[in-house]
Protein backbone atom coordinates (compact mmCIF):
# COMPACT_ATOMS: atom_id res chain seq x y z
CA UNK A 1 35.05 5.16 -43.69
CA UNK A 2 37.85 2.48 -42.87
CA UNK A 3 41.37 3.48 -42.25
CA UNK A 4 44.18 1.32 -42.74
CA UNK A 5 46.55 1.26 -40.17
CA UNK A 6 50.83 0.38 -40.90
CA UNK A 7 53.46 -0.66 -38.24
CA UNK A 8 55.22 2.27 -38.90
CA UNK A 9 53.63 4.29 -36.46
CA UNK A 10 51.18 4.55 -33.58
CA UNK A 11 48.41 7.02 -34.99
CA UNK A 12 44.71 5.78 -34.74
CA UNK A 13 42.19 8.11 -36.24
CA UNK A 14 39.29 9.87 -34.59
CA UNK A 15 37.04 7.06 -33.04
CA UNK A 16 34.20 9.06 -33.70
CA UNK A 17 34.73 8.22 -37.38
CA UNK A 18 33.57 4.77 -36.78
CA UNK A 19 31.24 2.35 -38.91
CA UNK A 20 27.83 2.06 -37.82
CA UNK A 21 29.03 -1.35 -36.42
CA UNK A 22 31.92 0.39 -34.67
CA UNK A 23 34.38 -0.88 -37.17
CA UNK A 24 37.00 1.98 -37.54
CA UNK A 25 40.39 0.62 -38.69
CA UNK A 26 42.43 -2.62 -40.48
CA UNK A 27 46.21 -3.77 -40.01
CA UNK A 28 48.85 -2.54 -37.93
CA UNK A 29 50.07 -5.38 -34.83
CA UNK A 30 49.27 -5.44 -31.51
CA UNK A 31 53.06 -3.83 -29.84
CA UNK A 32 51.76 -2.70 -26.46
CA UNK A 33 52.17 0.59 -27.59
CA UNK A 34 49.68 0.37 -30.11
CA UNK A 35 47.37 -1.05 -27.59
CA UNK A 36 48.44 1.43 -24.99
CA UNK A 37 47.35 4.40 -27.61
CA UNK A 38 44.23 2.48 -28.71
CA UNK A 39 42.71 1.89 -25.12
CA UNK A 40 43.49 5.34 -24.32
CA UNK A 41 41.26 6.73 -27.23
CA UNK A 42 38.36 4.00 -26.70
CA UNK A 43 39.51 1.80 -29.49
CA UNK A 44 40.32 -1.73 -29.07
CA UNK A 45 41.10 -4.90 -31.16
CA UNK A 46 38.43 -7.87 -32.07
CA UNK A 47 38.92 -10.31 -34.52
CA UNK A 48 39.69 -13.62 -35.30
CA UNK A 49 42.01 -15.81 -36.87
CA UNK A 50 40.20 -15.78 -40.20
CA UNK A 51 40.82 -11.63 -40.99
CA UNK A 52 43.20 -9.35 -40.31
CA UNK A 53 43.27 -7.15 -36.94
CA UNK A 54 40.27 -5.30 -36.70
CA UNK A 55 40.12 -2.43 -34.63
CA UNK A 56 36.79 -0.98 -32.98
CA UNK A 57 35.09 2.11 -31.69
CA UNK A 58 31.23 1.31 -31.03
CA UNK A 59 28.58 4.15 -31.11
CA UNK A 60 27.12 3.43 -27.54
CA UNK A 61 29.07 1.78 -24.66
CA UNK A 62 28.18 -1.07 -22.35
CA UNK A 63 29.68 0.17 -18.73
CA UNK A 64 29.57 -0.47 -15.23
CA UNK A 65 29.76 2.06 -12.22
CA UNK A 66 31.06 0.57 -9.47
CA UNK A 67 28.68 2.58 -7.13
CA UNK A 68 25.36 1.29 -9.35
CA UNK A 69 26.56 -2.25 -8.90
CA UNK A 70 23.80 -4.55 -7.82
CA UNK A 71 24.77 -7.84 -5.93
CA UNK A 72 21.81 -10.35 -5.15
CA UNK A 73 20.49 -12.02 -2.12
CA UNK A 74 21.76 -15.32 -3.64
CA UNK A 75 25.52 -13.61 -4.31
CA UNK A 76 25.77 -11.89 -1.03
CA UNK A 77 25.20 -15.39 0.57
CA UNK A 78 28.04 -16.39 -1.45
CA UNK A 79 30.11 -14.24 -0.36
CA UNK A 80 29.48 -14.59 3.55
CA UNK A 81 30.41 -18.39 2.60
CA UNK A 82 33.58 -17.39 1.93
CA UNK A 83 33.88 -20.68 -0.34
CA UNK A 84 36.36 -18.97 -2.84
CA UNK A 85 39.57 -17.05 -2.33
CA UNK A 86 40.12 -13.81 -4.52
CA UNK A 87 43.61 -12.99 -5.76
CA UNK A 88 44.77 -9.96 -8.15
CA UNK A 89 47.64 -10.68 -11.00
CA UNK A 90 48.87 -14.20 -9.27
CA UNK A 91 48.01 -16.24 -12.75
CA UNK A 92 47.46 -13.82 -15.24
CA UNK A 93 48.19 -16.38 -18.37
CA UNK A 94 45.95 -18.93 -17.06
CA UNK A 95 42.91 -16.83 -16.85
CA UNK A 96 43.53 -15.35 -20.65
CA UNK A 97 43.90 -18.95 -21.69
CA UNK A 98 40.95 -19.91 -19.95
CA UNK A 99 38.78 -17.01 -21.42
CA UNK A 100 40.22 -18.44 -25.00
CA UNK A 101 38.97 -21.87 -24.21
CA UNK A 102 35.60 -21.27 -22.72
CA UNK A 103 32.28 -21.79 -25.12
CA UNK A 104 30.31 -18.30 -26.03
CA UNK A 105 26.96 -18.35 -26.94
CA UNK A 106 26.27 -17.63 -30.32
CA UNK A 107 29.76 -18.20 -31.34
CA UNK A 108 31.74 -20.43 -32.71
CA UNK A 109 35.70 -20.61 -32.34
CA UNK A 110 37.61 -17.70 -29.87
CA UNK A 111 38.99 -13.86 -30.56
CA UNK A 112 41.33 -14.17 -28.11
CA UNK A 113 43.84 -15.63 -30.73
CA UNK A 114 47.25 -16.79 -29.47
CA UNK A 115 48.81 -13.37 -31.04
CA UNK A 116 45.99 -11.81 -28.58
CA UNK A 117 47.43 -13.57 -25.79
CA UNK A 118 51.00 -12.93 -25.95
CA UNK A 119 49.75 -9.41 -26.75
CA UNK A 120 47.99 -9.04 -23.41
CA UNK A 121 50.64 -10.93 -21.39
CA UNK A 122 53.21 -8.31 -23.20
CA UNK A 123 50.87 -5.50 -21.40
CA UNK A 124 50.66 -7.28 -18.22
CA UNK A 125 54.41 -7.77 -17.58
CA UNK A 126 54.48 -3.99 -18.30
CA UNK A 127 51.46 -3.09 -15.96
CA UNK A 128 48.79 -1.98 -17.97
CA UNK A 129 46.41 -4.82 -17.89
CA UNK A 130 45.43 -7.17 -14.81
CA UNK A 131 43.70 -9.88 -13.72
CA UNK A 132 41.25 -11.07 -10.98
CA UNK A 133 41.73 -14.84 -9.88
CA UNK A 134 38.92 -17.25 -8.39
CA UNK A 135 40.35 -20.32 -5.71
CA UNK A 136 38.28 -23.17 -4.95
CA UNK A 137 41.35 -24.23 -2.54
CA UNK A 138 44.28 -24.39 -4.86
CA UNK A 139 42.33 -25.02 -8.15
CA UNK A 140 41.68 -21.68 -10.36
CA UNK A 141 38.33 -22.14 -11.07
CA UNK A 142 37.06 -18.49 -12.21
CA UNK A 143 38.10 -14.92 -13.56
CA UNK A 144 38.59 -12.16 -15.40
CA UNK A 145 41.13 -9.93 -17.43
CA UNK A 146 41.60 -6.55 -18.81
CA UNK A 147 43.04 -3.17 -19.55
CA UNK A 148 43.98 -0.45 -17.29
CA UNK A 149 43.33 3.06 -19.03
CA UNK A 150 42.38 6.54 -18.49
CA UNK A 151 44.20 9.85 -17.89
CA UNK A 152 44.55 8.26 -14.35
CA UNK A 153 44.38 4.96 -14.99
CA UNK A 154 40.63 4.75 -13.55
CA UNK A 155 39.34 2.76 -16.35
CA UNK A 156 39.35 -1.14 -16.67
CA UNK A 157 38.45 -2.19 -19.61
CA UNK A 158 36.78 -5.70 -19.37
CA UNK A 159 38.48 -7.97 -22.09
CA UNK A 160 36.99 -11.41 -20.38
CA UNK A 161 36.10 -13.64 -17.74
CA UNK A 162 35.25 -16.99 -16.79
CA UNK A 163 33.59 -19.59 -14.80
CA UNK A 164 34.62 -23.27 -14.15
CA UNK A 165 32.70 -23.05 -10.58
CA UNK A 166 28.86 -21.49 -10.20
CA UNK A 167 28.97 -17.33 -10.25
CA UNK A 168 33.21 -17.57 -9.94
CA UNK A 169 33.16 -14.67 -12.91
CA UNK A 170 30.26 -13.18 -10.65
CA UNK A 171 32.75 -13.17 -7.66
CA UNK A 172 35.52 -11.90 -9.73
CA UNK A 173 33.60 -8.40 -10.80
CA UNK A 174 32.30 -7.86 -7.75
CA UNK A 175 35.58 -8.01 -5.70
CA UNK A 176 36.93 -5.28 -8.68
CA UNK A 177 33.84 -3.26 -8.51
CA UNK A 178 34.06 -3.18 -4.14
CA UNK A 179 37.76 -2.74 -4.29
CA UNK A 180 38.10 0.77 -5.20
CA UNK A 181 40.38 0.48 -7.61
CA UNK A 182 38.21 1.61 -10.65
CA UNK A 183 35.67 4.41 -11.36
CA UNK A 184 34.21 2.84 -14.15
CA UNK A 185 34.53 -0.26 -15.58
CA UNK A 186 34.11 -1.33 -19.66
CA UNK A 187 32.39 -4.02 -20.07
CA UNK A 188 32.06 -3.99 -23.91
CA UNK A 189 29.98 -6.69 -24.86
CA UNK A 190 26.33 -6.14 -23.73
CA UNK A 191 25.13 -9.32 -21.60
CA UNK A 192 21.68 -9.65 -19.54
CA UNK A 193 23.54 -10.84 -16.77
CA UNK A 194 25.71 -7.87 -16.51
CA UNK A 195 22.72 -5.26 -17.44
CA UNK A 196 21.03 -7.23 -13.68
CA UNK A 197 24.22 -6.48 -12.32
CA UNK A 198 23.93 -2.78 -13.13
CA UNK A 199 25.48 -2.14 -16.40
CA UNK A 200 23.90 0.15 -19.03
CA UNK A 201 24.39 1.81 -22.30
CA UNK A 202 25.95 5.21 -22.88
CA UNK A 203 26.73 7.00 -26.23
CA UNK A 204 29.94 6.53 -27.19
CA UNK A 205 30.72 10.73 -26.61
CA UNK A 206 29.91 10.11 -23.13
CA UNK A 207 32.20 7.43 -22.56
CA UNK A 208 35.41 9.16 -24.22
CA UNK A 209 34.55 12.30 -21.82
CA UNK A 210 34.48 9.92 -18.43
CA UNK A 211 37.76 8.17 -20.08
CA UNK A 212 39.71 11.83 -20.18
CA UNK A 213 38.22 12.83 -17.03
């Protein structure tokens, strides 16, 4: 079943009522207070400039425990280098504009539409989304982006990330994963890189319990 959502109100039906491709709901806009109430529930936007905004509730989730994070002999040598420098929130438009320019495999073109941008900038500016920066000396060369949720806000919600300099996206997860700040990070999208980095799959019930913990 596929509701159709209007920009009258807020209201986002049960997630649980999802498509077998996680596809729950059409229309509406992206006010941060739509986001706000979709992030909250486990829903969140994915589309592209070709359809109208899509909203989404998958049947298993791809997460990451900050305590099951596994960093390799090759990483921690990387970070004793101390080659980068790691900021929080100092350029949060540049990394979402980077994430909409980098190449995905398997895909052609970007979701992270310019209406997707100002939409995430619009929850930045009112502190519920954040960034991590990567520094090769004064040239941003790697991050990440996404939304701050949960009953206590102890969800992140991974929108994207990016590298311009070898593991700088690597660096960027890491530093949110050892910086206490989260107790369990979304990551969405399932990658091989991320499952070696200790992400795994829970059912979607599992992950709407840990997100009103």
């Amino acid at each position: 079943m596929l509701f159709q959502l209007n920009e009258e109100d807020f209201w986002f039906p049960d997630p649980l009522l999802a498509e077998e491709d996680g596809l729950l709901a059409i229309g509406g806009d992206l006010k941060t207070e739509r986001l706000r109430c979709a992030y909250a529930q486990g829903i969140f936007p994915w589309y592209d400039e070709s359809t109208p905004i899509l909203w989404y509730a998958p049947p298993n989730r791809f997460i990451l425990l900050p305590q099951d994070l596994r960093i390799s002999k090759s990483m921690r040598k990387e970070l004793r280098s101390n080659s980068y420098r790691i900021t929080y929130n100092s350029a949060f438009a540049q990394v979402i504009h980077h994430c909409a320019l980098s190449p995905r495999k398997g895909q052609q073109g970007t979701w992270i539409t310019e209406d997707m941008q100002t939409a995430y900038i619009n929850l930045h500016q009112e502190g519920f989304a954040m960034s991590v920066e990567v520094w090769k000396k004064e040239q941003l060369v790697g991050g990440l982006y996404g939304v701050i949720c949960g009953k206590r806000n102890h969800v992140f919600c991974g929108e994207s990330m990016f590298s311009l300099a070898p593991n700088a996206s690597k660096l960027a997860l890491i530093e949110l994963c050892t910086s206490n700040r989260f107790e369990l990070i979304d990551c969405q999208i399932e990658s091989e890189h991320l499952r070696s980095m200790g992400a795994k799959v829970i059912p979607a019930k599992s992950y709407y319990q840990l997100l009103q913990t």
